[in-house]
N, C-alpha and C. Protein backbone atom coordinates (compact mmCIF):
# COMPACT_ATOMS: atom_id res chain seq x y z
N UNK A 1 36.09 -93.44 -20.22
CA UNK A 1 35.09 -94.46 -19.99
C UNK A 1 33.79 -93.81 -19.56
N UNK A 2 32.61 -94.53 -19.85
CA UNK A 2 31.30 -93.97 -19.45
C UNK A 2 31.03 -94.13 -17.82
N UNK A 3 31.43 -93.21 -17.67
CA UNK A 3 30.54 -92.86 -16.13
C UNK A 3 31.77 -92.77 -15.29
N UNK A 4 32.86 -92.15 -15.87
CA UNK A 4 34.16 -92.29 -15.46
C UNK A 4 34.25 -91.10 -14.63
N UNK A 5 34.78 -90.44 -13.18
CA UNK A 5 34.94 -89.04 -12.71
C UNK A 5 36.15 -88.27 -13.59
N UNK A 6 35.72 -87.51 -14.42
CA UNK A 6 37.13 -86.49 -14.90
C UNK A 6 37.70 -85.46 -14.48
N UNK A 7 36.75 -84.89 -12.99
CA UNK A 7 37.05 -83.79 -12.47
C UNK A 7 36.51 -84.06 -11.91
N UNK A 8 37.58 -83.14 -10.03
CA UNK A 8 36.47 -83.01 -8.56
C UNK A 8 36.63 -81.64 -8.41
N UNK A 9 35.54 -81.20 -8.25
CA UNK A 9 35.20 -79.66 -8.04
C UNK A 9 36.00 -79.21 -6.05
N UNK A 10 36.61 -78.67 -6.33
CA UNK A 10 37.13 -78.31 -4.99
C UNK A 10 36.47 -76.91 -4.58
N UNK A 11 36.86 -76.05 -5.45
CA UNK A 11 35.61 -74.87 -4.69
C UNK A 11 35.23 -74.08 -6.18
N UNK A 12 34.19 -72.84 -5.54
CA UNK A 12 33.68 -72.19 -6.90
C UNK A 12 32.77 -71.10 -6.03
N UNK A 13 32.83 -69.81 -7.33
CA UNK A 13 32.20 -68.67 -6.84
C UNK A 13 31.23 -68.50 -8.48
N UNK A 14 29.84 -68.25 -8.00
CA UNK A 14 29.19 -68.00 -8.93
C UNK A 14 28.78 -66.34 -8.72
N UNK A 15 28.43 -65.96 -10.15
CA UNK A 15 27.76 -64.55 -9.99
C UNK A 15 26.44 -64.25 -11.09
N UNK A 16 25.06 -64.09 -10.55
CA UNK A 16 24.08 -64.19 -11.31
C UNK A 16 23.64 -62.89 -12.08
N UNK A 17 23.28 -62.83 -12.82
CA UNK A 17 22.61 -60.96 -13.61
C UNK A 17 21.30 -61.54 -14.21
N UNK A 18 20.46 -61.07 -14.05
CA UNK A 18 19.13 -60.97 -14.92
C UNK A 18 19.28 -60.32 -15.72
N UNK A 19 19.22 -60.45 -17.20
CA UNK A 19 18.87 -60.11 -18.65
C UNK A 19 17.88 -59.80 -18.78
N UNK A 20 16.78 -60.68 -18.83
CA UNK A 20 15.64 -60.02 -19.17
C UNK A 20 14.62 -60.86 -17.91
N UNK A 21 13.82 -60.26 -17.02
CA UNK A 21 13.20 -60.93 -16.44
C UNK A 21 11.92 -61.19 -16.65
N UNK A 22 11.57 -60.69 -17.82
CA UNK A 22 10.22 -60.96 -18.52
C UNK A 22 10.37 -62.37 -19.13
N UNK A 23 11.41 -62.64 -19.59
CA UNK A 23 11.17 -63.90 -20.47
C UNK A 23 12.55 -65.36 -19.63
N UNK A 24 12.41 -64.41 -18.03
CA UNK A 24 13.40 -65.28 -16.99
C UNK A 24 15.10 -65.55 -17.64
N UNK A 25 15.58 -64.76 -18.48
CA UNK A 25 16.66 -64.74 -19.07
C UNK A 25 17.83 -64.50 -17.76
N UNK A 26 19.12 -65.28 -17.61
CA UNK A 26 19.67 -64.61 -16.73
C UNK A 26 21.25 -65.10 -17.65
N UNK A 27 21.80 -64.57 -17.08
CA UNK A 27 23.41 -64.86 -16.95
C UNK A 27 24.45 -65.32 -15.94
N UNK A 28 25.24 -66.37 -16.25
CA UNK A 28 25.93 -66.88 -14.78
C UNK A 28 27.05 -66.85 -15.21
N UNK A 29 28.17 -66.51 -14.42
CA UNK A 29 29.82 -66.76 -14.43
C UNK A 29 29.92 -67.19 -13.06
N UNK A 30 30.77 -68.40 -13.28
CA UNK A 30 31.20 -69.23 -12.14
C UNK A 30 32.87 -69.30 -12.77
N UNK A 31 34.09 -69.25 -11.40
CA UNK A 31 34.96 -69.72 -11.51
C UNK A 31 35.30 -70.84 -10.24
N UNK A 32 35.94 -71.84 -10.58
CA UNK A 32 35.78 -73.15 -10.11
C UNK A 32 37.43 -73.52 -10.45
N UNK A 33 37.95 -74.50 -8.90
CA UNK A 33 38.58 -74.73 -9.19
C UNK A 33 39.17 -76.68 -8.53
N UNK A 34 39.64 -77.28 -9.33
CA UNK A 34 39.32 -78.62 -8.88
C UNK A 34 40.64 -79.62 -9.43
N UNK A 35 40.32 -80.52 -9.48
CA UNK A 35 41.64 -81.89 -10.30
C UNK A 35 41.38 -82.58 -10.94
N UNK A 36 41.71 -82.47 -11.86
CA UNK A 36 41.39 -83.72 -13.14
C UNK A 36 41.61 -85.12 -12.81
N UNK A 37 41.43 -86.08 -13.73
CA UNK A 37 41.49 -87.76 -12.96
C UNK A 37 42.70 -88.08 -12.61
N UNK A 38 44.11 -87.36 -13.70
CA UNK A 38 45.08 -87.70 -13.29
C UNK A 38 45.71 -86.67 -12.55
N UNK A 39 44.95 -86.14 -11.52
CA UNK A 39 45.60 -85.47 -10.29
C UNK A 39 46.03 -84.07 -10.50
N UNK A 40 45.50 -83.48 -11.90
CA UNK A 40 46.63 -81.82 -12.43
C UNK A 40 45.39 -81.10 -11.64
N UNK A 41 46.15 -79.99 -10.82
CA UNK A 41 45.03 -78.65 -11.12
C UNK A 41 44.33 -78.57 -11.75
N UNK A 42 43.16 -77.52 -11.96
CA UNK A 42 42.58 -77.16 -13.09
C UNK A 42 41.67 -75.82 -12.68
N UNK A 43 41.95 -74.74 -13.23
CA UNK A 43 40.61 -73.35 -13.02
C UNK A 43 40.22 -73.51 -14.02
N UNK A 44 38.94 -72.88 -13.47
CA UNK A 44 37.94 -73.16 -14.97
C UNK A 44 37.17 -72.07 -14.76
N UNK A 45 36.77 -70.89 -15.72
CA UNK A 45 36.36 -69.97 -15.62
C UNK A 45 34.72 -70.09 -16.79
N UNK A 46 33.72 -69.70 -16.45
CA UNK A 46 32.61 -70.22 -17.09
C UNK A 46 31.67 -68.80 -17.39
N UNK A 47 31.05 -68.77 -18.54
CA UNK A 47 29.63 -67.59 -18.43
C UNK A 47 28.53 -68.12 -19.48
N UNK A 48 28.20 -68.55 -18.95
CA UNK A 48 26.44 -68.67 -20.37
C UNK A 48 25.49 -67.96 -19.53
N UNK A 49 24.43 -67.97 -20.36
CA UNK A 49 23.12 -67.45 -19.65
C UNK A 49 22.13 -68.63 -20.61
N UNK A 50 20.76 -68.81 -19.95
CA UNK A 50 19.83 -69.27 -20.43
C UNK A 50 18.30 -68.76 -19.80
N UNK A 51 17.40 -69.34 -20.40
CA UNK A 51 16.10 -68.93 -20.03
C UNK A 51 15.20 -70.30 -20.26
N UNK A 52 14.05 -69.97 -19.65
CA UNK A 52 13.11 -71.15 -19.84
C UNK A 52 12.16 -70.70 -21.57
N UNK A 53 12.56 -71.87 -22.45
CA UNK A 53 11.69 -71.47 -23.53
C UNK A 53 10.71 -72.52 -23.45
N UNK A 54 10.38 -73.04 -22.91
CA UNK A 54 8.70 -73.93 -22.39
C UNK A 54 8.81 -73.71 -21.02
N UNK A 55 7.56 -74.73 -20.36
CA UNK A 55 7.73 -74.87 -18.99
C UNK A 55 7.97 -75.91 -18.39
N UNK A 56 8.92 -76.39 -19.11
CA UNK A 56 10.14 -77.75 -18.45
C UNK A 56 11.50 -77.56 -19.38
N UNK A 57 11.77 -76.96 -20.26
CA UNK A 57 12.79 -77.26 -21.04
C UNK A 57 13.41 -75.27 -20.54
N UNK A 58 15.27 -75.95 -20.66
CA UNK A 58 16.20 -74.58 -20.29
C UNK A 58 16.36 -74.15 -21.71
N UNK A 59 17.21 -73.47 -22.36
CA UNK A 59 17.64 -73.07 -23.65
C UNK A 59 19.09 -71.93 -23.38
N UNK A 60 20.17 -72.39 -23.27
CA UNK A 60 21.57 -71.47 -22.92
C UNK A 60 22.72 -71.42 -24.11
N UNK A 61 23.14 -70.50 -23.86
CA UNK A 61 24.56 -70.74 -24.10
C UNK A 61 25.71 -70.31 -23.40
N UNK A 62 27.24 -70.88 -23.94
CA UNK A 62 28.28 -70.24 -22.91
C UNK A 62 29.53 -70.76 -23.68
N UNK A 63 30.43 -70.13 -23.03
CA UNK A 63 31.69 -70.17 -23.45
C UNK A 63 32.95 -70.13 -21.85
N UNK A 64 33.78 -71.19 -22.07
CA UNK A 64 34.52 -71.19 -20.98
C UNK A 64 36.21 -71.63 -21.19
N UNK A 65 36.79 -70.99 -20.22
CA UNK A 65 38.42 -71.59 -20.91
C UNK A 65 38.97 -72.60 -19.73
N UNK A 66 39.70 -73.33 -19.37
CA UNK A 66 39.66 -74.40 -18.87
C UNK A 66 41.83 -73.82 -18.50
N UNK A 67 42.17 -74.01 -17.01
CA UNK A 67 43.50 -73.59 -17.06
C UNK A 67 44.24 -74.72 -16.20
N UNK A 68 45.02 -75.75 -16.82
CA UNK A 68 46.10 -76.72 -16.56
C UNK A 68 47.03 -76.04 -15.74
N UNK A 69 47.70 -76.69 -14.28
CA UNK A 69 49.08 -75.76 -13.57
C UNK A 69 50.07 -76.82 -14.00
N UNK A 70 49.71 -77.99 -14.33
CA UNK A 70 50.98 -78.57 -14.76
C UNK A 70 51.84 -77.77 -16.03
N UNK A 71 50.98 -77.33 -17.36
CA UNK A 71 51.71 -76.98 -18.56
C UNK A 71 51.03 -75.48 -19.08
N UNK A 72 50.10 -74.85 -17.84
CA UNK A 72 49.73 -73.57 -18.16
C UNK A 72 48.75 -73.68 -19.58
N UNK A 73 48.49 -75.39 -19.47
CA UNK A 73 47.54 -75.93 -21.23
C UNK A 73 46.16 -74.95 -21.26
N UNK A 74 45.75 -73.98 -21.78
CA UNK A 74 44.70 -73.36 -21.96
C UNK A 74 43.53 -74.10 -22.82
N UNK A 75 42.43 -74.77 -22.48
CA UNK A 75 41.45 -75.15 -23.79
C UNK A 75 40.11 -74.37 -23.42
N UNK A 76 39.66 -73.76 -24.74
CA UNK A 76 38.64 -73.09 -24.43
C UNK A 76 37.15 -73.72 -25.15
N UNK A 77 36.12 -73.58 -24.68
CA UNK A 77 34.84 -73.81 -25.67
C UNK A 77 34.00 -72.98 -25.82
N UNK A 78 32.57 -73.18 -26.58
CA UNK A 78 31.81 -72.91 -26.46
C UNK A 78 30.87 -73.49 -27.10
N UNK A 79 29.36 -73.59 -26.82
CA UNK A 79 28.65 -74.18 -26.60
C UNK A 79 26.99 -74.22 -26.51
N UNK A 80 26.05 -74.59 -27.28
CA UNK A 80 25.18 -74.40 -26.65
C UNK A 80 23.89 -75.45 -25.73
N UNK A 81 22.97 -75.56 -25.30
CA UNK A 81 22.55 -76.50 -24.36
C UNK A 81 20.86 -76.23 -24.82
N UNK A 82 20.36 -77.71 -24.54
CA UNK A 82 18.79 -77.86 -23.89
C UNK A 82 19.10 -78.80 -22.73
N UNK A 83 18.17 -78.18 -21.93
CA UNK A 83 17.90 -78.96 -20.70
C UNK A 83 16.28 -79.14 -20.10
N UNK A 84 16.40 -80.37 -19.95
CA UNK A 84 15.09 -80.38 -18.81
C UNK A 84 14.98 -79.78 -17.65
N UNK A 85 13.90 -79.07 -17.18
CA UNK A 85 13.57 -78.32 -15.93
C UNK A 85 13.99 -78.97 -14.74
N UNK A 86 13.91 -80.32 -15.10
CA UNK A 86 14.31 -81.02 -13.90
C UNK A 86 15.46 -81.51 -13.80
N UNK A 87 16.59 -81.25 -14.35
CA UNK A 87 17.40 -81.89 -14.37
C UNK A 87 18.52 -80.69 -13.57
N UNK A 88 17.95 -79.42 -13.78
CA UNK A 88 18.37 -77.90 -13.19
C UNK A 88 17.76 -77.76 -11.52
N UNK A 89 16.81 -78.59 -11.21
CA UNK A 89 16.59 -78.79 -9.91
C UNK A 89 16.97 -79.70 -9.20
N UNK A 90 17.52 -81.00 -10.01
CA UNK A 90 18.34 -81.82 -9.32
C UNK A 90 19.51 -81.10 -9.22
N UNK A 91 20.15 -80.61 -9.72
CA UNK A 91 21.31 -79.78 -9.65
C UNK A 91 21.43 -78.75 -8.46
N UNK A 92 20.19 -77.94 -8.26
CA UNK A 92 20.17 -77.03 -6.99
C UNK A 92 20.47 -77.54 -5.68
N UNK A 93 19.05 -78.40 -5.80
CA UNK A 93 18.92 -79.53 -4.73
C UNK A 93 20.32 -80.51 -4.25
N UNK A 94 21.13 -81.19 -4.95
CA UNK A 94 22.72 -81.65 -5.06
C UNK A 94 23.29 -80.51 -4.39
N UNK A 95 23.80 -79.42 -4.76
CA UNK A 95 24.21 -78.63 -4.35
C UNK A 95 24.52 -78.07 -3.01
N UNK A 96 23.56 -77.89 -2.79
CA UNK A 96 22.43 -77.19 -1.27
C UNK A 96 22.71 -78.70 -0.22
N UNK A 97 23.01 -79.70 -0.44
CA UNK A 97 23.10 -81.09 0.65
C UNK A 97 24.16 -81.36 0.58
């Protein structure tokens, strides 16, 4: 359903690298681990990187595998993203409170 919770983030470790800092390129891996709606475990291991290609819009990509403890179910993706500038500072800001 729209606007349904499918996951609660219980904890997570991020790790940042700069790529290129001329053109603000970085890289992030976060592993996170939380419960799906119907109550299973779930680790979730994550890495994209992105950069600013205007000065409001993100531009990333990433790939992540997703790990079930009920059936050891592995699903993996990948992916790529635009984002608004602001939508990456609501995110900080969330975070940080």
């Amino acid at each position: 359903m729209l606007g349904e919770i499918l996951l609660t983030r219980e904890s997570q470790a991020a790790e940042v690298r700069v790529i290129d800092s001329k053109k603000s390129k970085r890289e992030v891996s976060i592993k996170a681990t939380g419960k799906l709606k119907n109550n299973v475990d779930v680790n979730i291991i994550v890495t994209y990187w992105n950069n600013c290609i205007s000065h409001d819009v993100l531009y990333g990509e990433g790939q992540g595998i997703t790990i079930t403890s009920n059936d050891n179910n592995n699903n993996t993706w990948k992916n790529g993203f635009y984002l608004p500038c602001i939508i990456i500072l609501q995110i900080i800001i969330c975070e940080r409170i």
